[in-house]
Every structure is written in C-alpha cells, then in structure tokens.
N, C-alpha and C. Protein backbone atom coordinates (compact mmCIF):
# COMPACT_ATOMS: atom_id res chain seq x y z
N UNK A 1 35.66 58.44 -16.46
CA UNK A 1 36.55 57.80 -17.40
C UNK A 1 37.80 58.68 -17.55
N UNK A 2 38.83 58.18 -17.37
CA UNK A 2 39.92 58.73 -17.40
C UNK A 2 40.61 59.46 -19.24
N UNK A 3 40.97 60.21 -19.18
CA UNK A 3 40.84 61.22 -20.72
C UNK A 3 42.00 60.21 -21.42
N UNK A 4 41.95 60.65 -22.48
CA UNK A 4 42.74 59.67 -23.56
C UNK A 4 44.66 60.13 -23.81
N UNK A 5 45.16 59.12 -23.93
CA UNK A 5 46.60 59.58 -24.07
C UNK A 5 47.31 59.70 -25.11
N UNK A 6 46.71 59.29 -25.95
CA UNK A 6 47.42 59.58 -27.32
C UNK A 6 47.93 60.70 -27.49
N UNK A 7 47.56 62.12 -27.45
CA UNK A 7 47.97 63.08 -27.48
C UNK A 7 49.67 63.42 -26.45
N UNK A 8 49.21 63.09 -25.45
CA UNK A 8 50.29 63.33 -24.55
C UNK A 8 51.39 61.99 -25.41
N UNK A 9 51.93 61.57 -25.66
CA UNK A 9 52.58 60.44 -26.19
C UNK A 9 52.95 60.34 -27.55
N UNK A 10 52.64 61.82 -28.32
CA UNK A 10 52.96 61.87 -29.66
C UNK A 10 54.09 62.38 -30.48
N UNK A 11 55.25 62.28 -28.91
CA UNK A 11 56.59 62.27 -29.20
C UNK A 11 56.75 61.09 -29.29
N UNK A 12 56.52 59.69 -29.50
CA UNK A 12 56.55 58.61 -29.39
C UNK A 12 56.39 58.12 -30.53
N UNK A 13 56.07 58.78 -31.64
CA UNK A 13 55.18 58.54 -33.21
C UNK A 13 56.04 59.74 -34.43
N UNK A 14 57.61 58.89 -34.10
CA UNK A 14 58.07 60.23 -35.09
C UNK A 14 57.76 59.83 -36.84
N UNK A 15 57.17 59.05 -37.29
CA UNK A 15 56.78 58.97 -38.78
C UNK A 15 55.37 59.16 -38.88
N UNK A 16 55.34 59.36 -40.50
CA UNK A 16 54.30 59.90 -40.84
C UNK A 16 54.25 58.68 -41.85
N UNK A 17 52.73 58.35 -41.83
CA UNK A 17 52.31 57.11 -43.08
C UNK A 17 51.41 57.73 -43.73
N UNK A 18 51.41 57.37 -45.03
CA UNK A 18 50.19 58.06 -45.70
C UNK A 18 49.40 57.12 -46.27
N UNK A 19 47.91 57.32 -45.92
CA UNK A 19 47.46 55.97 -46.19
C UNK A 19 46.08 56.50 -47.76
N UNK A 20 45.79 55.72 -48.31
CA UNK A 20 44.74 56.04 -49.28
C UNK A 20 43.80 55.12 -48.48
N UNK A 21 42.65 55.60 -48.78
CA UNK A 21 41.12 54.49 -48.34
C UNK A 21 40.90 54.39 -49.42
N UNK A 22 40.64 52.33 -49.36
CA UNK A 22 40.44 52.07 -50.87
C UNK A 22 39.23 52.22 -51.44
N UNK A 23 38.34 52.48 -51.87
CA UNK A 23 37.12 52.94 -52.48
C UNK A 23 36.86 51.62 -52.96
N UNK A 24 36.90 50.94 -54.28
CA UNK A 24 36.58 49.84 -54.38
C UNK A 24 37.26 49.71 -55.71
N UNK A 25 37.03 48.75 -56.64
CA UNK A 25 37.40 47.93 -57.89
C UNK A 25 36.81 48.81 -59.33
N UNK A 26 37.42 49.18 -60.22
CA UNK A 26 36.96 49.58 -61.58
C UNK A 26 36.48 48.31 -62.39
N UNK A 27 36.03 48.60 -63.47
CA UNK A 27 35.16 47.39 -64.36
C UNK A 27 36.69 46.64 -64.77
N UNK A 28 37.82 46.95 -65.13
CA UNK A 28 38.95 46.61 -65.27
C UNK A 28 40.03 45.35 -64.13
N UNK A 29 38.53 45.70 -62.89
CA UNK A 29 39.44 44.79 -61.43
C UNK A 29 40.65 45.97 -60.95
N UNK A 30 40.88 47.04 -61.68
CA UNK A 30 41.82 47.74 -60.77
C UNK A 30 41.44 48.44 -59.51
N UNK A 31 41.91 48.41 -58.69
CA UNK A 31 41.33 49.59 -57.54
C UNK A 31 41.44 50.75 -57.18
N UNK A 32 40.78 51.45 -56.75
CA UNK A 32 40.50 52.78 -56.80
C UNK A 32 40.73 53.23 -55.20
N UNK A 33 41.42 54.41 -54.90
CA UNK A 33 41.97 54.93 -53.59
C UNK A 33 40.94 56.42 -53.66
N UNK A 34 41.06 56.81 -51.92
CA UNK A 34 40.37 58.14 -52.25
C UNK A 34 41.54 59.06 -51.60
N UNK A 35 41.32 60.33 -51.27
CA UNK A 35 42.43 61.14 -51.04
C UNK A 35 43.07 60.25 -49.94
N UNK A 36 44.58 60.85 -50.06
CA UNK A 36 45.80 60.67 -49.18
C UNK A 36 45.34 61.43 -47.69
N UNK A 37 45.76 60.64 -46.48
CA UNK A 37 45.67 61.41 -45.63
C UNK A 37 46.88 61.01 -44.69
N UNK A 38 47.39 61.44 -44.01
CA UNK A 38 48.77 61.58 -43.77
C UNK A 38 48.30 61.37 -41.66
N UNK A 39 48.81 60.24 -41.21
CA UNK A 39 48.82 59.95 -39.86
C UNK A 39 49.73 59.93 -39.05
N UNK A 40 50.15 59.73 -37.56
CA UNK A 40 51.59 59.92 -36.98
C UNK A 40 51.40 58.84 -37.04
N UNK A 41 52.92 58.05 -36.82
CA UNK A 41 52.92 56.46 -37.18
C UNK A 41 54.89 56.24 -36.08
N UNK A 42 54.85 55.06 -36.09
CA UNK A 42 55.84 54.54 -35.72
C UNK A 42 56.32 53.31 -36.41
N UNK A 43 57.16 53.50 -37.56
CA UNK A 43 57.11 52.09 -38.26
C UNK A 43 58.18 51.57 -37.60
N UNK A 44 58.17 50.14 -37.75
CA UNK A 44 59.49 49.81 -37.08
C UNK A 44 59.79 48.46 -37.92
N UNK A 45 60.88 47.82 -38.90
CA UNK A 45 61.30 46.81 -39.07
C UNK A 45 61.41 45.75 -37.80
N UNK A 46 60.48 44.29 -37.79
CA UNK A 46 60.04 43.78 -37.21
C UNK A 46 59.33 42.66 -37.18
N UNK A 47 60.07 41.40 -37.13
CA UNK A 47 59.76 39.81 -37.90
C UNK A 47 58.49 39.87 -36.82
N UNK A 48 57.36 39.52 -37.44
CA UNK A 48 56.30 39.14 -36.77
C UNK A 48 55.30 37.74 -37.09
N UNK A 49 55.27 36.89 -36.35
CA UNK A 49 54.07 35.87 -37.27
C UNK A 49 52.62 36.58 -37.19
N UNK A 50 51.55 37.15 -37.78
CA UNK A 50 50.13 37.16 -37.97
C UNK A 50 49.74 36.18 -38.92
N UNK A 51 48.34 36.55 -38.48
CA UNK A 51 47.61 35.66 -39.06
C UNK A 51 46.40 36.41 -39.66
N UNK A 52 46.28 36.13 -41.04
CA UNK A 52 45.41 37.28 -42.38
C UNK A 52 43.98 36.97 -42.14
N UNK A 53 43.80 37.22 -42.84
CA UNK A 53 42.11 37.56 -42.69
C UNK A 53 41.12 36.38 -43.22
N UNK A 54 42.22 35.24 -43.87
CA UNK A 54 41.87 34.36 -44.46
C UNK A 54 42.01 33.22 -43.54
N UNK A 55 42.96 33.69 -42.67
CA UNK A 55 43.71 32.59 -41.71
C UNK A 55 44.55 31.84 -41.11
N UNK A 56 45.24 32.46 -42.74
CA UNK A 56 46.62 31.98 -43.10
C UNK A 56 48.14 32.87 -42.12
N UNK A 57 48.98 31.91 -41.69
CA UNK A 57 49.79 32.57 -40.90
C UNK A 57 50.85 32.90 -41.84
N UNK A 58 51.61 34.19 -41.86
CA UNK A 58 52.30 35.04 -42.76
C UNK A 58 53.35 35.40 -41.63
N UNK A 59 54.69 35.93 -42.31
CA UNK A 59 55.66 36.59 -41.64
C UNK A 59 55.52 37.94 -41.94
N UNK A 60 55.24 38.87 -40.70
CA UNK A 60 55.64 40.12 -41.31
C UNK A 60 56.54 41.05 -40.95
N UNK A 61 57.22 41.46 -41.74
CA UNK A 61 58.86 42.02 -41.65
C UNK A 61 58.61 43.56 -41.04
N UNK A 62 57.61 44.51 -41.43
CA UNK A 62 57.76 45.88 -41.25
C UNK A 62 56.12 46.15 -40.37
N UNK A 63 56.21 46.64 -39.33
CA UNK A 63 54.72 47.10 -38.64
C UNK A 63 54.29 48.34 -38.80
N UNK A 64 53.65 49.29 -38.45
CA UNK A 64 53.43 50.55 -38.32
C UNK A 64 52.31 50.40 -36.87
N UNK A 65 52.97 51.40 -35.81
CA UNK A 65 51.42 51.24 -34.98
C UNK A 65 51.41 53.09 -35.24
N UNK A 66 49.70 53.09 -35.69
CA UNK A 66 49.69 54.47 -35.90
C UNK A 66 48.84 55.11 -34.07
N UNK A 67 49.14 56.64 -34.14
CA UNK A 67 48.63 57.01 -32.78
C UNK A 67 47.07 57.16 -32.60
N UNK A 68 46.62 56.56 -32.62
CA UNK A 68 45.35 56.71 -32.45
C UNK A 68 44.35 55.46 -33.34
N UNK A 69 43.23 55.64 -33.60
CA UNK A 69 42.46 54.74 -34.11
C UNK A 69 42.06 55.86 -35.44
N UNK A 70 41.77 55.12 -36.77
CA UNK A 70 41.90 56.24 -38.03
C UNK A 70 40.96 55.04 -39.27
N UNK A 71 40.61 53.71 -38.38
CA UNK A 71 40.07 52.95 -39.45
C UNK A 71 40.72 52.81 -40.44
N UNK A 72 41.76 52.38 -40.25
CA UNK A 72 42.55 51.80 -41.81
C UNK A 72 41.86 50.30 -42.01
N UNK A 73 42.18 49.92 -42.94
CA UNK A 73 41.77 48.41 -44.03
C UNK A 73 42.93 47.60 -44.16
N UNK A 74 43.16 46.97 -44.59
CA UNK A 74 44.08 45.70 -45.31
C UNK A 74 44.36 46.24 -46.70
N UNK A 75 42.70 46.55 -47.05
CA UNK A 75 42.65 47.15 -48.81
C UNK A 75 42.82 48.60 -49.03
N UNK A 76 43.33 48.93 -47.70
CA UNK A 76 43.77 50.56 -47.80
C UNK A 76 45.29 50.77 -49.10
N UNK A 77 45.65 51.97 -49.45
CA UNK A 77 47.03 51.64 -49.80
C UNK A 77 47.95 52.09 -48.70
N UNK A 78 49.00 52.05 -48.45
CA UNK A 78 49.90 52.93 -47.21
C UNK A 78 51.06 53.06 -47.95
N UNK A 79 51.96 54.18 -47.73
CA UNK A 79 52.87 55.01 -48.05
C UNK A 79 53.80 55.11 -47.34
N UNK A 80 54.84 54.30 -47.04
CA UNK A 80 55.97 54.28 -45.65
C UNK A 80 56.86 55.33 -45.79
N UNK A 81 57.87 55.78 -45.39
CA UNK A 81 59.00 56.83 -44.88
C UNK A 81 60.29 56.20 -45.88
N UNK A 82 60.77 57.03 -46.66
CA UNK A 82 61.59 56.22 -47.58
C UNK A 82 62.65 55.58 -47.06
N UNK A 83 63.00 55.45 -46.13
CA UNK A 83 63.63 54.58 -45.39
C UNK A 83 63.41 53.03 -45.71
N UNK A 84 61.99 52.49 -45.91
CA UNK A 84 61.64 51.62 -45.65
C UNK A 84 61.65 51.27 -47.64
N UNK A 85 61.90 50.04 -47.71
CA UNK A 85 61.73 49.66 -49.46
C UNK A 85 61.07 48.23 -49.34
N UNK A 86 60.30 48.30 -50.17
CA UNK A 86 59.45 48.89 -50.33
C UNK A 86 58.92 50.16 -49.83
N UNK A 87 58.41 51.50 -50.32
CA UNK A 87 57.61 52.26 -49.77
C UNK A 87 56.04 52.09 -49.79
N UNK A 88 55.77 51.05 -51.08
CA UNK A 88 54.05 50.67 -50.94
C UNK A 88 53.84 49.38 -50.68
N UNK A 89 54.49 48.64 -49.49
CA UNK A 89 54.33 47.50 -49.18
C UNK A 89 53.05 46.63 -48.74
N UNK A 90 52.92 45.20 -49.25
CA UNK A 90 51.36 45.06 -49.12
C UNK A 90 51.16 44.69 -47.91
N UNK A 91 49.70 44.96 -47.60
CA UNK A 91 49.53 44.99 -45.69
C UNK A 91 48.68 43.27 -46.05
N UNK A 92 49.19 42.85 -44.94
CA UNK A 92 48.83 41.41 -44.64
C UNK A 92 47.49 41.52 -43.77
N UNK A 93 47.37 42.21 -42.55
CA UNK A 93 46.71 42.33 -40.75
C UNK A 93 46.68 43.52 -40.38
N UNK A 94 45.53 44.04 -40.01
CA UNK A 94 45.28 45.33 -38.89
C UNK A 94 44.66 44.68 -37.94
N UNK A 95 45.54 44.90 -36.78
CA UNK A 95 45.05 44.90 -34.99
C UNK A 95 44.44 46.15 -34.63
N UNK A 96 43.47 45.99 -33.77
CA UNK A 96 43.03 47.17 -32.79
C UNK A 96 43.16 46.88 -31.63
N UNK A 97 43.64 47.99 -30.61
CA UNK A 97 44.06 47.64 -29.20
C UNK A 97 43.29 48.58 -28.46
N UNK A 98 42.46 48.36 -27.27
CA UNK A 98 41.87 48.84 -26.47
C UNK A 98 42.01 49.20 -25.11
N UNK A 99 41.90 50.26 -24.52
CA UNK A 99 42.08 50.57 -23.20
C UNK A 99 40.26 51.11 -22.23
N UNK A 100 40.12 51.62 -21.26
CA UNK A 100 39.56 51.95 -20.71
C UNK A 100 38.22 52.84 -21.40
N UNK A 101 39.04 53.42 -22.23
CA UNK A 101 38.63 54.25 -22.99
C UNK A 101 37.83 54.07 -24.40
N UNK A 102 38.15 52.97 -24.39
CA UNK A 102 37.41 52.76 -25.90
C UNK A 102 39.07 52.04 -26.77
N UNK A 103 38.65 52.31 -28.22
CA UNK A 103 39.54 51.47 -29.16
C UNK A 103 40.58 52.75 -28.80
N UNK A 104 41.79 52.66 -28.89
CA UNK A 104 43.45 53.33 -28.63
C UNK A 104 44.11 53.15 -29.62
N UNK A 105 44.20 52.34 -30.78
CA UNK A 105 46.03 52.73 -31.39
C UNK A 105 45.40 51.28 -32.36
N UNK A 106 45.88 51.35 -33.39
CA UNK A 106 45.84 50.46 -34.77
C UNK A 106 47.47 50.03 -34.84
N UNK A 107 47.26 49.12 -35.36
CA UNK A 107 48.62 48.86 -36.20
C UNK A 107 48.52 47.91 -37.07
N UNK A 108 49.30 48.17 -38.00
CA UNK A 108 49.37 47.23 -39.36
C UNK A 108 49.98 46.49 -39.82
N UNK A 109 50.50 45.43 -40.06
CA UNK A 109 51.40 44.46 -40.67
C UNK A 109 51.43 44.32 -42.00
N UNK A 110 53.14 44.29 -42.60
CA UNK A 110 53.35 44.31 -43.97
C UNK A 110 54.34 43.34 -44.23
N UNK A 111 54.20 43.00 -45.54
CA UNK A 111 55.15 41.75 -45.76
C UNK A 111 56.39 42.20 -45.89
C-alpha cells in the first residue's frame, strides 16, 4: 500500500479551524462542546449545493477541507479564520473522501 500524503501536501492547508466536539445537550437543550482542538484546514468561500442529513438541498457559501480525516460532526462547533464572518458559522454537511489508503481528507459545508 502506497504511504499516505497528507503530510507531504500540508503547504496546501494554510488555515487553521478550530473545532469543539459536541458532547451532547444540558437539561436546558443547550449544548455542550469538549476541548478546542485546532486542525490544518483550507477554507475557501464557495457557492456549493449539498444535501443535509435530513435531505434537504441547502446552498453552501463557505467549505473547509481539513488535511486529513479528524472525525468532525455537523454538531461539532467550528471556529473559522477571522477573515471569514461569520466566524461560528453553522455546518450544514461533512463529506469523507477516500483513496487507496483508507478515508483521506474531510470537508465541511457552512451556510
């Protein structure tokens, strides 16, 4: 099996996203995040049609493909590059993309 490339290619990923994993719901319905962890990312402003988890087809304006695979959620929170405004924009879709190797590179869609 040929070795993985992410590494070699991580001039390719100049942002950093910071994502929370959402833990779950308080008795209140609010939700609860666990530590911040900080990934290489490539966001890019970017009209996209997906389609949510419900089914429903959405436009989404801003992507992130992060370098590697890191298990993000939908119900994660993410933290964009202040560039981007929103900086806590809500995620609509996570894709996983696969090579030879197994799962390769996530990316996320935001409204």
């Amino acid at each position: 099996m040929p070795p993985p490339i992410i590494p070699d290619l991580l001039d390719f990923f100049p942002d950093v996203v910071l994502v929370e994993p959402f833990l779950g719901k308080t008795t209140l319905s609010s939700s609860t995040y666990g530590t911040v962890v900080s990934h290489p990312a490539k966001v890019q402003g970017r009209h996209t049609k997906v389609r949510t988890s419900d089914g429903t087809e959405q436009v989404s304006s801003v992507n992130v493909l992060f370098a590697g695979v890191f298990g993000v959620q939908v119900r994660d929170r993410f933290t964009l590059p202040t560039r981007f405004s929103p900086t806590q924009p809500t995620p609509l879709a996570v894709s996983r993309a696969t090579d030879e190797n197994g799962a390769h590179h996530e990316r996320v869609y935001f409204v």
